[in-house]
Protein backbone atom coordinates (compact mmCIF):
# COMPACT_ATOMS: atom_id res chain seq x y z
CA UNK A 1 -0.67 2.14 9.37
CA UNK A 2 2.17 -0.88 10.55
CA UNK A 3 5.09 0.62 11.41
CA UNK A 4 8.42 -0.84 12.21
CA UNK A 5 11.66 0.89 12.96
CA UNK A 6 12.12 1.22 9.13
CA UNK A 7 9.25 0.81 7.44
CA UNK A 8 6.16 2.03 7.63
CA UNK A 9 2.75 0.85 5.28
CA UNK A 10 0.81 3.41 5.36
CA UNK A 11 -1.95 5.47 2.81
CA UNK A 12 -0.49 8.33 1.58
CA UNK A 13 -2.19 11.48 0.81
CA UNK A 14 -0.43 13.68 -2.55
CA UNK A 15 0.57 16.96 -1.71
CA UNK A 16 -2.05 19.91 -2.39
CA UNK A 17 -4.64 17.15 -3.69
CA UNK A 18 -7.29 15.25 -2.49
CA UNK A 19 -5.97 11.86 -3.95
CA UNK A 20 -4.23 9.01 -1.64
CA UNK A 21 -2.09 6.09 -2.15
CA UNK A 22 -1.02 3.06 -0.14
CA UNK A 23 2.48 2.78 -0.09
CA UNK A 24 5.67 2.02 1.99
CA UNK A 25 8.29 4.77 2.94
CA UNK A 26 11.91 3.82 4.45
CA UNK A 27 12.40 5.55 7.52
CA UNK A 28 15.60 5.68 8.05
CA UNK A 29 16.32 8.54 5.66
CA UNK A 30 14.91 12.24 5.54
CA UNK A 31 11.42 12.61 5.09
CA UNK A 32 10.12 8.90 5.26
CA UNK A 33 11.18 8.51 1.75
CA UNK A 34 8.49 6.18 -0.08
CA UNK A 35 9.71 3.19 -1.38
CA UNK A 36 7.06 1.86 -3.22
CA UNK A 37 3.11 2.82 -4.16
CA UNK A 38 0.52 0.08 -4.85
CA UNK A 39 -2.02 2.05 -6.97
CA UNK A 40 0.22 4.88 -8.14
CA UNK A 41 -2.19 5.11 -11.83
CA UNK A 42 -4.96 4.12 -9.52
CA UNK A 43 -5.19 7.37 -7.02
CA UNK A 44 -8.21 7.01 -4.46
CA UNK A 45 -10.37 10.17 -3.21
CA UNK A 46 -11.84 7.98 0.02
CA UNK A 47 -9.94 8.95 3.30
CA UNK A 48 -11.78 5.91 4.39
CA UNK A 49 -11.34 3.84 2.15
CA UNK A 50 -10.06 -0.02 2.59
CA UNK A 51 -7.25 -2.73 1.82
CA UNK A 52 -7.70 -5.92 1.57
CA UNK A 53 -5.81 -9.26 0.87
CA UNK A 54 -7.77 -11.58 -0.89
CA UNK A 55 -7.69 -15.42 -0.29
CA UNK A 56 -6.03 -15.98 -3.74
CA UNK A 57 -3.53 -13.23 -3.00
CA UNK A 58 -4.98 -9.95 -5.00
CA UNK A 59 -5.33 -6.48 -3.06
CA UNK A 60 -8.11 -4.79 -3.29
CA UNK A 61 -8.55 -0.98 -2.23
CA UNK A 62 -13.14 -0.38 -1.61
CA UNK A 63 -14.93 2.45 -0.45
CA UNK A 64 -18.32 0.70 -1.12
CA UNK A 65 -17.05 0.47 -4.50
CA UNK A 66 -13.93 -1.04 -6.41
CA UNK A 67 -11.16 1.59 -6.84
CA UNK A 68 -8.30 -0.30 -7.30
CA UNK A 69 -7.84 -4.33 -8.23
CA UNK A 70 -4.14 -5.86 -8.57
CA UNK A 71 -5.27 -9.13 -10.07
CA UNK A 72 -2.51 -8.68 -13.24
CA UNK A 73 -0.83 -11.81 -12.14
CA UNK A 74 -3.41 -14.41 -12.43
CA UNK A 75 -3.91 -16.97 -9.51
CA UNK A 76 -0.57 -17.80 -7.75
CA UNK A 77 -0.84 -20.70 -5.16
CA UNK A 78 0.98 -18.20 -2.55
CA UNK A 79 2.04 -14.36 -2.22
CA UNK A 80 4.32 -13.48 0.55
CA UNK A 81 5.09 -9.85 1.67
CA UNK A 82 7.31 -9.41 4.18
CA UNK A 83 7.94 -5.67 5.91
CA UNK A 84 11.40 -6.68 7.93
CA UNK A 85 13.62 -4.92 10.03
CA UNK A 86 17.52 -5.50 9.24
CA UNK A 87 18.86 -7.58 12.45
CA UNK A 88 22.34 -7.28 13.81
C-alpha cells in the first residue's frame, strides 16, 4: 500500500468474497471512498498476488500467472501517474 494524507493505492478485497482489486480511495471523506479500480472486470483471487509497471508503461497484476494485462492503449513513449497531495 502508498499512502499519503489523501490517497491511498492499495488492493482491495470485495466485501463477503474472496476477489481483490487494486485501486485508489480518497481519504478525506467517510470510509476511504475508492476513487478508481484498475481491474474492476478483471477481479483477482491471489492475496499475494503482484503489480507491476512495465518498461513500455502497461500494468500487469501475476500470481505465477497473468490475471490482469492493461495493454489497451498500445505503446505510448511515456505514462505518468501521479498520487498528489493538494498543497496550501
Amino acid at each position: 500500500m502508498v499512502v499519503t494524507s489523501n490517497w491511498a493505492f492499495s488492493t482491495e478485497q470485495k466485501e463477503n468474497s474472496i476477489e481483490y482489486y487494486v485501486g485508489i480511495r480518497y481519504r478525506k471523506v467517510p470510509n476511504d471512498k475508492i476513487v478508481w479500480v484498475a481491474n474492476r472486470d478483471s477481479a483477482f483471487e491471489s492475496p499475494s498476488a503482484v503489480l507491476t509497471i512495465q518498461p513500455d508503461g502497461n500494468m500487469e497484476i501475476t500470481d505465477g500467472r497473468m490475471m490482469y494485462h492493461d495493454g489497451n492503449f498500445g505503446y505510448i513513449f511515456e505514462r505518468v501517474g501521479w498520487l498528489m497531495d493538494e498543497r496550501a
